[in-house]
Protein backbone atom coordinates (compact mmCIF):
# COMPACT_ATOMS: atom_id res chain seq x y z
CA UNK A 1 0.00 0.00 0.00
CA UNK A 2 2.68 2.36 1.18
CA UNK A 3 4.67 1.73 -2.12
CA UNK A 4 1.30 2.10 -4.53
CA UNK A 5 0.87 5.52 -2.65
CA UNK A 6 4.63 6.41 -2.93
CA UNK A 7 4.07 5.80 -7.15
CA UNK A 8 0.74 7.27 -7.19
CA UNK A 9 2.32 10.45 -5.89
CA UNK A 10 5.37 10.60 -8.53
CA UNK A 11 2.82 10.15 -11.19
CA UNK A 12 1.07 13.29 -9.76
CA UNK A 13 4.48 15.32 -9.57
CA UNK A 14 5.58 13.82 -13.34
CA UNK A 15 1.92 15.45 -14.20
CA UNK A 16 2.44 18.39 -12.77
CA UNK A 17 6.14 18.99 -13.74
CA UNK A 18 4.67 18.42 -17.62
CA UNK A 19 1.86 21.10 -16.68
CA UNK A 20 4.31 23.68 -14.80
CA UNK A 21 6.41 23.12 -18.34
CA UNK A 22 3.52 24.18 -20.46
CA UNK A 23 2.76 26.95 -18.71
CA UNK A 24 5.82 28.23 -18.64
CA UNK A 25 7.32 27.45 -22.31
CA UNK A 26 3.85 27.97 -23.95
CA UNK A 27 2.54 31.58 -22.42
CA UNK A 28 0.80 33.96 -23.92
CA UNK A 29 3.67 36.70 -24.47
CA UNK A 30 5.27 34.29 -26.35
CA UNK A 31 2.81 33.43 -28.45
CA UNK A 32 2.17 37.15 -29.48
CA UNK A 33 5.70 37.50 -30.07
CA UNK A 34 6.03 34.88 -32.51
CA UNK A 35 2.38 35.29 -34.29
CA UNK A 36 3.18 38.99 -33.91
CA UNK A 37 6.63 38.63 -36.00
CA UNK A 38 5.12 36.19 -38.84
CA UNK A 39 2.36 38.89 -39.54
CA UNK A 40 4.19 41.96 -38.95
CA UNK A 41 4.23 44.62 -41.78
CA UNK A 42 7.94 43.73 -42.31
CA UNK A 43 7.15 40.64 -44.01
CA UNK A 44 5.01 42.09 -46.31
CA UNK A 45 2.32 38.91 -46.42
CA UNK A 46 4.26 36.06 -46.87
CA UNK A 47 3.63 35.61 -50.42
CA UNK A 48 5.24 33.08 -51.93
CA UNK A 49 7.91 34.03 -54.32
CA UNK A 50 8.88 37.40 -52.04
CA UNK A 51 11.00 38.57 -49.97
CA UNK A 52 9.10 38.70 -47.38
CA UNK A 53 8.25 34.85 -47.48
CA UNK A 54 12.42 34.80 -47.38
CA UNK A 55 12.83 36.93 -44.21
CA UNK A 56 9.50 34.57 -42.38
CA UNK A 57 11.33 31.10 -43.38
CA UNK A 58 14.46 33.05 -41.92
CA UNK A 59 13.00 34.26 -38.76
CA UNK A 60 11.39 30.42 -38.14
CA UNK A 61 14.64 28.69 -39.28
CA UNK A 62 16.64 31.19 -36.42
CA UNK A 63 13.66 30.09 -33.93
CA UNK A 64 13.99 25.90 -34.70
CA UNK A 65 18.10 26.68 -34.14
CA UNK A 66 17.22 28.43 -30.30
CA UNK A 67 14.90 25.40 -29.43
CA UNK A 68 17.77 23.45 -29.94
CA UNK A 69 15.87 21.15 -32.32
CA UNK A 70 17.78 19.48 -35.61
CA UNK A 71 17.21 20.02 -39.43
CA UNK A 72 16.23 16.35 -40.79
CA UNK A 73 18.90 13.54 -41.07
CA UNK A 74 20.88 14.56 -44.01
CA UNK A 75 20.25 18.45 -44.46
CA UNK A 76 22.71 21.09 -42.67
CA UNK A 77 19.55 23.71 -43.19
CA UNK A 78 16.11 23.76 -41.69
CA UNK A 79 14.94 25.01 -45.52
CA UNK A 80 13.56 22.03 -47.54
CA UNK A 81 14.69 23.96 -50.82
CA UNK A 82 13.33 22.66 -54.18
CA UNK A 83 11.56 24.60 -56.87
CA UNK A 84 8.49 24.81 -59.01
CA UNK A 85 9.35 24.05 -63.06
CA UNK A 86 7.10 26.33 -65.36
CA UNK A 87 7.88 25.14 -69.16
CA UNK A 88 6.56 27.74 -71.71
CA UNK A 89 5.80 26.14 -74.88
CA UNK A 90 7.93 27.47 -77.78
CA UNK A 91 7.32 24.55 -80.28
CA UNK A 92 6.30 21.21 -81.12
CA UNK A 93 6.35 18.84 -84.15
CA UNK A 94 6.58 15.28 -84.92
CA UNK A 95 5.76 11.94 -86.72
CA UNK A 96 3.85 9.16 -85.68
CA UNK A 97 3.48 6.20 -87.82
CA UNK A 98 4.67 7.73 -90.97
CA UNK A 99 1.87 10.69 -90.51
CA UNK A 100 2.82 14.39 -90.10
CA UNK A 101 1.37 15.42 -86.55
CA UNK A 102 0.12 18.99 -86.11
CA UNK A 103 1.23 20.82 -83.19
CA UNK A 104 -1.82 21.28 -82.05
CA UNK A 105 -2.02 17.24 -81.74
CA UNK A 106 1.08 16.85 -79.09
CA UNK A 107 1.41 18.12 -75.58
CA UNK A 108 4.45 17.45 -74.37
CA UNK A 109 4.68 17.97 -69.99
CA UNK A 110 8.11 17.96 -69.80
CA UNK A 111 11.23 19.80 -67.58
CA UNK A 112 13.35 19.50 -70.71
CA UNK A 113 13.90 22.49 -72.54
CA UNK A 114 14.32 20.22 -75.88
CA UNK A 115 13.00 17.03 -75.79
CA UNK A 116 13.35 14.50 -78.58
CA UNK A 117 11.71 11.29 -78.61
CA UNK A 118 11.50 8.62 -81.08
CA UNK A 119 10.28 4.65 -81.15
CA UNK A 120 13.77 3.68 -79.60
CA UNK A 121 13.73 6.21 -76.99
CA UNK A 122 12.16 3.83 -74.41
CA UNK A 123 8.89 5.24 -73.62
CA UNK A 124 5.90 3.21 -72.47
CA UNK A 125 2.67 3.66 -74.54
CA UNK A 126 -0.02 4.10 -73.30
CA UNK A 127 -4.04 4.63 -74.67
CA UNK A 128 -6.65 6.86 -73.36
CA UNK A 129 -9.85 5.46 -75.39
CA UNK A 130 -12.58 7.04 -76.52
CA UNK A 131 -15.55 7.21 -73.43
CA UNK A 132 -12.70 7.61 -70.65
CA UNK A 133 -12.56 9.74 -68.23
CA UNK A 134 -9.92 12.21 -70.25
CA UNK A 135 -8.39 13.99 -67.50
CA UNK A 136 -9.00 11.41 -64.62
CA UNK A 137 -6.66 9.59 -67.17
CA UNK A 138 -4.35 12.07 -67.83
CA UNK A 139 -3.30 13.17 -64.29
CA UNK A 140 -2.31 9.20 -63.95
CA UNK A 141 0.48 10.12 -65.68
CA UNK A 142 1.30 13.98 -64.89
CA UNK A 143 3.22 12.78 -61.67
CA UNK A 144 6.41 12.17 -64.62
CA UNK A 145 7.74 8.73 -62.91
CA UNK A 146 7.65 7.05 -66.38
CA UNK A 147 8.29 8.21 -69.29
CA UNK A 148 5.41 8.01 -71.41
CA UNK A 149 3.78 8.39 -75.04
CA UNK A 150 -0.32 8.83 -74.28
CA UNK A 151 -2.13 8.27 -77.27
CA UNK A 152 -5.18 10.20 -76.95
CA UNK A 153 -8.65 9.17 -79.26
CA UNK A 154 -9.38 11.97 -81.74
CA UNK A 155 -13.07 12.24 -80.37
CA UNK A 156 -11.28 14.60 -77.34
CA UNK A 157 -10.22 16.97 -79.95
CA UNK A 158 -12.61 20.03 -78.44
CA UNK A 159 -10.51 19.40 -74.76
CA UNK A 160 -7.09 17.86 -75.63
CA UNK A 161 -5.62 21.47 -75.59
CA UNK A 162 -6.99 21.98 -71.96
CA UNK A 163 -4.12 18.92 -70.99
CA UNK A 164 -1.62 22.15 -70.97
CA UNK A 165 -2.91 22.72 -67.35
CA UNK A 166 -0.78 19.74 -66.39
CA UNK A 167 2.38 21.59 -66.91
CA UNK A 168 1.21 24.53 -64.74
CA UNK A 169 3.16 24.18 -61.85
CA UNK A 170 5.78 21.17 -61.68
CA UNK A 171 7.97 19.74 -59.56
CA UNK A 172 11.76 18.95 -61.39
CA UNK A 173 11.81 15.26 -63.05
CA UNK A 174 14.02 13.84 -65.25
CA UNK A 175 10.63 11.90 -66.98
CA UNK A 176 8.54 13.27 -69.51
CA UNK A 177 5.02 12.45 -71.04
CA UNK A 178 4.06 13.07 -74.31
CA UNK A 179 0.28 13.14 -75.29
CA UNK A 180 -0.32 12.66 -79.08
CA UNK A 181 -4.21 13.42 -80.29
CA UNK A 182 -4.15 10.55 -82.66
CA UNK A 183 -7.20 7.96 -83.90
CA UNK A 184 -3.83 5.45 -84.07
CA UNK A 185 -3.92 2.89 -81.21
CA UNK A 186 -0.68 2.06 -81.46
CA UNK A 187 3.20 3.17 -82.28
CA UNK A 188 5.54 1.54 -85.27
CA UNK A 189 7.55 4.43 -85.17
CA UNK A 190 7.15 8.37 -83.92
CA UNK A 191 9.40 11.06 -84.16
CA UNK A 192 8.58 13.99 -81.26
CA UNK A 193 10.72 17.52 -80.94
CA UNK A 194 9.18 19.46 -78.16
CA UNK A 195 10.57 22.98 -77.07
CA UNK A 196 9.99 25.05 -74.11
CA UNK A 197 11.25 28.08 -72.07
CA UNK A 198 11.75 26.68 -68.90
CA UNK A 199 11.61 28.67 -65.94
CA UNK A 200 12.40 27.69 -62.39
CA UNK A 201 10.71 28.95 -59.00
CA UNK A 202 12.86 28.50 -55.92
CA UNK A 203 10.06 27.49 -52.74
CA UNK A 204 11.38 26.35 -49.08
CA UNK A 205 9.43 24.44 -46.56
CA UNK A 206 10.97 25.16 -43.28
CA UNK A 207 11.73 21.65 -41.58
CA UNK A 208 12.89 20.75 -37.87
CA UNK A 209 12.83 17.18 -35.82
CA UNK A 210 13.57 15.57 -32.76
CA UNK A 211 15.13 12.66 -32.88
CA UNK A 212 12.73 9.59 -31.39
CA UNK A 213 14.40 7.46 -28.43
CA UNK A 214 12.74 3.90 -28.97
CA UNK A 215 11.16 4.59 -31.91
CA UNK A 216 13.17 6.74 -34.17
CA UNK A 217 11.75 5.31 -37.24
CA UNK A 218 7.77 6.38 -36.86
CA UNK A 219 7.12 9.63 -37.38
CA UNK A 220 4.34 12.35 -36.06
CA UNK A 221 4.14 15.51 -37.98
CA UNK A 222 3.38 19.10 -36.66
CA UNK A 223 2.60 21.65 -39.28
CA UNK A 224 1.30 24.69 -40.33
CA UNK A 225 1.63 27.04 -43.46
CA UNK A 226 3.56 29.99 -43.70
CA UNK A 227 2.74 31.88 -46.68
CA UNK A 228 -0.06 34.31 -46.87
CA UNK A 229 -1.34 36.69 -49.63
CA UNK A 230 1.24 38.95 -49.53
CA UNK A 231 0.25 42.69 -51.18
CA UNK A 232 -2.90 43.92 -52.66
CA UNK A 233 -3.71 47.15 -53.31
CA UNK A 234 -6.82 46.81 -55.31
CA UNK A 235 -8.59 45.35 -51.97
CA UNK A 236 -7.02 47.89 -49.18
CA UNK A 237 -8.79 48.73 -46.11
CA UNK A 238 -8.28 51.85 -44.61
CA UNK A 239 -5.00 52.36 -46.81
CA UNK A 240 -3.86 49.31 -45.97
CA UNK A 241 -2.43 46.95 -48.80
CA UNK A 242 -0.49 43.81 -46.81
CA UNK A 243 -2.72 41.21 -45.89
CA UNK A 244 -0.87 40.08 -43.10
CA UNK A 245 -2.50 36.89 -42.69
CA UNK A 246 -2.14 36.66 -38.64
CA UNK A 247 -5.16 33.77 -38.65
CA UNK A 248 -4.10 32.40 -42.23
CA UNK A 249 -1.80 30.61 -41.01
CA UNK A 250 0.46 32.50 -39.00
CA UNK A 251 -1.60 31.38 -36.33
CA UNK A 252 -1.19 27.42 -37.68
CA UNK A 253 2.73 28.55 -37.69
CA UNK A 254 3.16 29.92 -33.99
CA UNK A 255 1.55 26.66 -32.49
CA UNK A 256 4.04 24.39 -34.41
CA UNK A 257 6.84 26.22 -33.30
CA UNK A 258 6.01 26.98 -29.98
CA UNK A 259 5.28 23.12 -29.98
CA UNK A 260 8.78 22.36 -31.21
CA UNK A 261 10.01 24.43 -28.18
CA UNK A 262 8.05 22.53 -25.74
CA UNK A 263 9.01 19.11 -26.72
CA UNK A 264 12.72 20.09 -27.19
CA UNK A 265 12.93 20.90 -23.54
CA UNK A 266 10.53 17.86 -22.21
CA UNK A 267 12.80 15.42 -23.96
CA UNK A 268 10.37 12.54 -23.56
CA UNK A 269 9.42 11.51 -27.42
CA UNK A 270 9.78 8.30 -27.98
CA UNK A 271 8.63 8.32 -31.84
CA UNK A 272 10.50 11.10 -34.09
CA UNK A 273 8.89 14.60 -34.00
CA UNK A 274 8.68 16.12 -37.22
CA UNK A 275 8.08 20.05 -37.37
CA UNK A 276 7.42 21.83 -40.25
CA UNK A 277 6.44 25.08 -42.05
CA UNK A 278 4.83 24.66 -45.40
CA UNK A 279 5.11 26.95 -48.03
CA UNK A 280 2.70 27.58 -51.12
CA UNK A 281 -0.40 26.04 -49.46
CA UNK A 282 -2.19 29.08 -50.92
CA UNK A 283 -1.31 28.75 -54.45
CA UNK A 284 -1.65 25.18 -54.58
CA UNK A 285 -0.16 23.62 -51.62
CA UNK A 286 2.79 22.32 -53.00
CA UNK A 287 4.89 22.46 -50.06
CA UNK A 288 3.16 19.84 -48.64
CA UNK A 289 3.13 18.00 -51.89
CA UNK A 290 6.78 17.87 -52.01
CA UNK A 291 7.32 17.12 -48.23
CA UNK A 292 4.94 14.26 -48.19
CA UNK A 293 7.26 12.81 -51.57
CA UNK A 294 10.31 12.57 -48.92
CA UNK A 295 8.67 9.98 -46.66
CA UNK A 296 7.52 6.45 -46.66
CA UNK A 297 3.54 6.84 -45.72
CA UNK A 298 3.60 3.63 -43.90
CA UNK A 299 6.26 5.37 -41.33
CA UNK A 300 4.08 8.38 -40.42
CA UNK A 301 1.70 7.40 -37.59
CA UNK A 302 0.12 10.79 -37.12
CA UNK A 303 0.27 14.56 -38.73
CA UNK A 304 -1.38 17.17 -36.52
CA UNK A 305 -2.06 20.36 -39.25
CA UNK A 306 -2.46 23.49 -37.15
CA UNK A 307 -4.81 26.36 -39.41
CA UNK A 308 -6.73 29.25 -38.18
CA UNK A 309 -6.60 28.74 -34.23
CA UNK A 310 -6.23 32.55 -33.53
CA UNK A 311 -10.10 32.89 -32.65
CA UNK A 312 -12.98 30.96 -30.49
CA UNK A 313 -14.52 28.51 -32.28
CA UNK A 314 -18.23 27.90 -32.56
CA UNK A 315 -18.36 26.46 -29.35
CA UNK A 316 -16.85 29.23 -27.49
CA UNK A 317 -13.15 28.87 -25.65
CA UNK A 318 -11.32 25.85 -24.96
CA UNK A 319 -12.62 24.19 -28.03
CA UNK A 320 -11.35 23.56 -31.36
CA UNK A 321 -12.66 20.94 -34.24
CA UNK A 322 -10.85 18.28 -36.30
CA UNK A 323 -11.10 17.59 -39.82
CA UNK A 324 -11.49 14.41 -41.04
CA UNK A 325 -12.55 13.57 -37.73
CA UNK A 326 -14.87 10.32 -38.73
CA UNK A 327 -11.61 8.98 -40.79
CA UNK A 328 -9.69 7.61 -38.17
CA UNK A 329 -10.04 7.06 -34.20
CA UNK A 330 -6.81 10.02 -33.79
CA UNK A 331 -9.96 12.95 -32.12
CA UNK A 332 -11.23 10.21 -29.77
CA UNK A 333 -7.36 9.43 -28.90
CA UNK A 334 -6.85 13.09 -28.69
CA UNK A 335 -9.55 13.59 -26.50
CA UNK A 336 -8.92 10.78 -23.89
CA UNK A 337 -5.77 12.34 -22.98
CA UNK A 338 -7.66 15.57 -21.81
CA UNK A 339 -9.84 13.95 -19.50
CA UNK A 340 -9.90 15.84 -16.74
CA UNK A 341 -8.80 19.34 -18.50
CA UNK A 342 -12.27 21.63 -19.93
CA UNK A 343 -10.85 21.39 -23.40
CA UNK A 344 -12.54 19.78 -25.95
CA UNK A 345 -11.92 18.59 -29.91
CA UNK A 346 -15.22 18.46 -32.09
CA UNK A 347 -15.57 16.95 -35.52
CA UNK A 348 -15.80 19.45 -38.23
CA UNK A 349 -19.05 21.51 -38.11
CA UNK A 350 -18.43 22.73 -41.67
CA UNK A 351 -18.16 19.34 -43.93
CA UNK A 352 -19.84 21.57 -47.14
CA UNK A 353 -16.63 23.91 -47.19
CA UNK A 354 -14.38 20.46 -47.94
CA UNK A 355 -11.64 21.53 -44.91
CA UNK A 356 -10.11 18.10 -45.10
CA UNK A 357 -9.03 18.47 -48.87
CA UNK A 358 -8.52 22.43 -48.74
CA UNK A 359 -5.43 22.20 -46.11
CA UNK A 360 -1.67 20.67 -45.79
CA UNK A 361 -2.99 17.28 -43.84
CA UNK A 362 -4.95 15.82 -47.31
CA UNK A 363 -1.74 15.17 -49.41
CA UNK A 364 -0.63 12.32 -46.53
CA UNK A 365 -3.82 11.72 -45.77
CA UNK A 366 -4.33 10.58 -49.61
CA UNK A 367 -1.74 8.24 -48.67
CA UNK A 368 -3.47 6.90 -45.81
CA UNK A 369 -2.02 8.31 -42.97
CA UNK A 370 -4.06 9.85 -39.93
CA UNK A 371 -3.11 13.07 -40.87
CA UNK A 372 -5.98 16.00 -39.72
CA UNK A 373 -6.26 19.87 -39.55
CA UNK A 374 -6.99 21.07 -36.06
CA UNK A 375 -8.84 24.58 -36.29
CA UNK A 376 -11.27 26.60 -34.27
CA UNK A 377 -12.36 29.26 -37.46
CA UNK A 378 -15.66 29.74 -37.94
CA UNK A 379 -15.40 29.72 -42.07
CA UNK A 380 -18.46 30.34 -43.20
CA UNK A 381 -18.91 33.65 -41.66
CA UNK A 382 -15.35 34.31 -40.71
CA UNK A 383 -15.04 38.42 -41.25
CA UNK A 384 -11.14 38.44 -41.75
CA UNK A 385 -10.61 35.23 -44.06
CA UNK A 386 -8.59 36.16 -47.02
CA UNK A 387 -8.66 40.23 -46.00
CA UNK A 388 -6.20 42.81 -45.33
CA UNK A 389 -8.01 43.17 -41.68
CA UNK A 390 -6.40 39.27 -40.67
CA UNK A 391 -4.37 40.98 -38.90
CA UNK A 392 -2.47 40.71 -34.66
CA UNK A 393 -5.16 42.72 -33.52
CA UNK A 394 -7.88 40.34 -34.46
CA UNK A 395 -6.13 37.35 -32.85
CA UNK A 396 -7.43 35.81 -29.10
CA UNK A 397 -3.90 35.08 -27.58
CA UNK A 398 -5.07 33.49 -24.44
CA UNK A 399 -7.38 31.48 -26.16
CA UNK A 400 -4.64 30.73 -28.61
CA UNK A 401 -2.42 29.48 -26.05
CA UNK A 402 -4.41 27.61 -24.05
CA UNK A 403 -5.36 25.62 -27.58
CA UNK A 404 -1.69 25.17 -28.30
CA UNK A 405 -1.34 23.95 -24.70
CA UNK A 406 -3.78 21.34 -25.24
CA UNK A 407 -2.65 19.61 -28.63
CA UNK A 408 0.27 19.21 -26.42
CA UNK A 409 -1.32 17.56 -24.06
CA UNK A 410 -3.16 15.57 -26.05
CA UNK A 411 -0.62 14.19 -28.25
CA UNK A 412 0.82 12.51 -25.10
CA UNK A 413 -0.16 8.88 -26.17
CA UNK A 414 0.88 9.29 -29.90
CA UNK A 415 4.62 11.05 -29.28
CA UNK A 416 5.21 8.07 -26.09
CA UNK A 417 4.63 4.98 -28.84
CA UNK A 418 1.73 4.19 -26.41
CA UNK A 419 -1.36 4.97 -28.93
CA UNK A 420 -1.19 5.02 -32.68
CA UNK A 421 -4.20 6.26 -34.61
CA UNK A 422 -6.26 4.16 -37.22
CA UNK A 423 -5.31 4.83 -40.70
CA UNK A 424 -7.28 6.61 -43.46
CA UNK A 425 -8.58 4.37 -45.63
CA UNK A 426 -8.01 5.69 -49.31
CA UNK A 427 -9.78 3.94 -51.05
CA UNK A 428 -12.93 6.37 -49.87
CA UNK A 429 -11.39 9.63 -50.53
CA UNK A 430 -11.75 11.48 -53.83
């Protein structure tokens, strides 16, 4: 008995120690200082492709280096550089099967500023029939891990020029894909010369981790975006061009990094803590896109994707909802480890706005893992969504904190190894 009281009163001290950490790590002046920095005039928006999208991933990069947190095994930099490929068609022309082939009839998605393929070349063929889903078809192959001829039935003449969108925005590959617009169903020879202007975007997610003790192989992921809007000044209010974005997502941002902080200095994660800043979620999301390329699926157990926390939700303070929430068991697991706190996580109250697709979690959760955007935003009546007036002064910050507080404490089970969320299942996601 004596020893059962001795351990029931070290559990109470651990708890407490963990609590007296929180409170002082995660407090609300330093959770205006950091949301205060990311939407400060001086970084003019975070638009991607600025400056001032430079000097945020700077100021977070300086902040992961205090916490005393690493860049991920095999980087000396916190930026996850890589860029966006734009090729601007300059020409096309070609022979397939001993028939000249208008340049209207080939699209070529390609990084290759001349590309030249021919029968011996050692592309797959492939054939997008006549009935088929065109585009459903087409984006099988946009990913460019093949390279492939498409040979596209002439009865999608009207749309085959609109297959130009899948060269809009691409990541660098050494693959190519060339659709031909052709009632031929198969190749005996071809001749293709494709040339474009190709132009290259520099983007940087912002990456930190803690190494895991037992488990340094599974992952958990803590993210929000970085970028905003950046300057407008056809849509000013009161004068003011910069949409400063302090909900959207510098809000998202702060709790990631202030969460980095915290679990640098508990030092109790026994999986590996992943913490990142995504860039370009507005214009596409292809930060996340390209982060979610670096990792086997399988290893991530959890991704907790922080957006829009910098106001009460529908159900006042100390709430927030979950996206997703009916796709795996991670809320109820969340939620079990706040029993006895007045927090609570909701499922989403707005499934008609499509938050599980529209945010950073949906590329890994495509992939099946429990990845979910926590948020507290009312969206569809949210006054400052997409506006110059998101700005500091709109923001609850001891509402914010005590939300940031409480996906700590919540995440207990999945950081200890202890509790591991069902996984999406695909299959059911569009």
């Amino acid at each position: 008995m004596k020893k059962f009281f001795v351990s029931f009163c070290l559990l109470g001290l651990m708890i407490a120690a963990k609590a007296q950490d929180l409170q002082t790590i995660i407090t609300d002046a330093e959770v205006q200082r950091v949301v205060g920095t990311l939407a400060s005039d001086e970084m003019e928006g975070r638009r991607t492709f600025t400056k001032g999208i430079d000097k945020a991933a700077a100021f977070i990069a300086a902040e992961f280096k205090s916490y005393g947190i690493q860049p991920l095994k095999g980087s000396n930099s916190f930026l996850q550089s890589f860029a966006m490929i734009r090729p601007k068609f300059i020409s096309a022309s070609g022979v397939l099967n001993e028939s000249a082939l208008d340049t209207k009839q080939i699209m070529a998605v390609t990084c290759s500023k001349d590309l030249q393929v021919t029968e011996k070349s050692g592309y797959e063929v492939a054939v997008i029939a006549k009935g088929a889903n065109l585009f459903g078809e087409a984006r099988k192959y946009s990913g460019l891990t093949k390279n492939m001829i498409v040979l596209v039935d002439t009865s999608f003449t009207s749309t085959f020029g609109r297959l130009a969108q899948l060269k809009g925005n691409m990541f660098y590959s050494d693959k190519s894909v060339v659709f031909i617009l052709t009632s031929e169903t198969a190749i005996k020879s071809v001749t293709i010369d494709a040339k474009h202007e190709i132009q290259e975007m520099p983007l940087a997610n912002v990456v930190g981790m803690i190494p895991g003790k037992k488990l340094p192989n599974e992952y958990v992921i803590f993210s929000g975006h970085y970028d905003h809007l950046g300057i407008n000044t056809r849509n000013m209010v009161n004068n003011d061009s910069i949409y400063n974005g302090a909900n959207d997502d510098a809000a998202g941002t702060t709790a990631m990094m202030l969460l980095a902080k915290y679990y640098a200095a508990a030092k109790n994660n026994e999986r590996t803590l992943i913490f990142v800043a995504f860039t370009a979620e507005e214009v596409g999301g292809y930060g996340s896109q390209y982060f979610s390329k670096q990792f086997n699926p399988l290893d991530v157990k959890a991704m907790f994707n922080i957006e829009m926390i910098g106001s009460e939700s529908k159900w006042g303070k100390n709430s927030a909802f979950i996206t997703g929430y009916e796709k795996t068991d991670m809320g109820k697991i969340l939620q079990g480890n706040l029993t006895g706190t007045n927090f609570t996580f909701y499922p989403d109250p707005y499934t008609s706005q499509n938050l599980f697709y529209r945010s950073d979690n949906a590329t890994l959760a495509r992939l099946g893992v429990p990845a979910h955007t926590i948020s507290t935003t009312k969206i569809d009546v949210d006054p400052y969504y997409h506006k110059a007036s998101d700005e500091l002064s709109t923001i609850d910050i001891p509402n914010m904190t005590q939300i940031i507080r409480s996906i700590a404490l919540s995440a207990r089970g999945i950081i200890s190894g202890k509790e591991t969320p069902t996984r999406v299942d695909a299959s059911t996601l569009r």
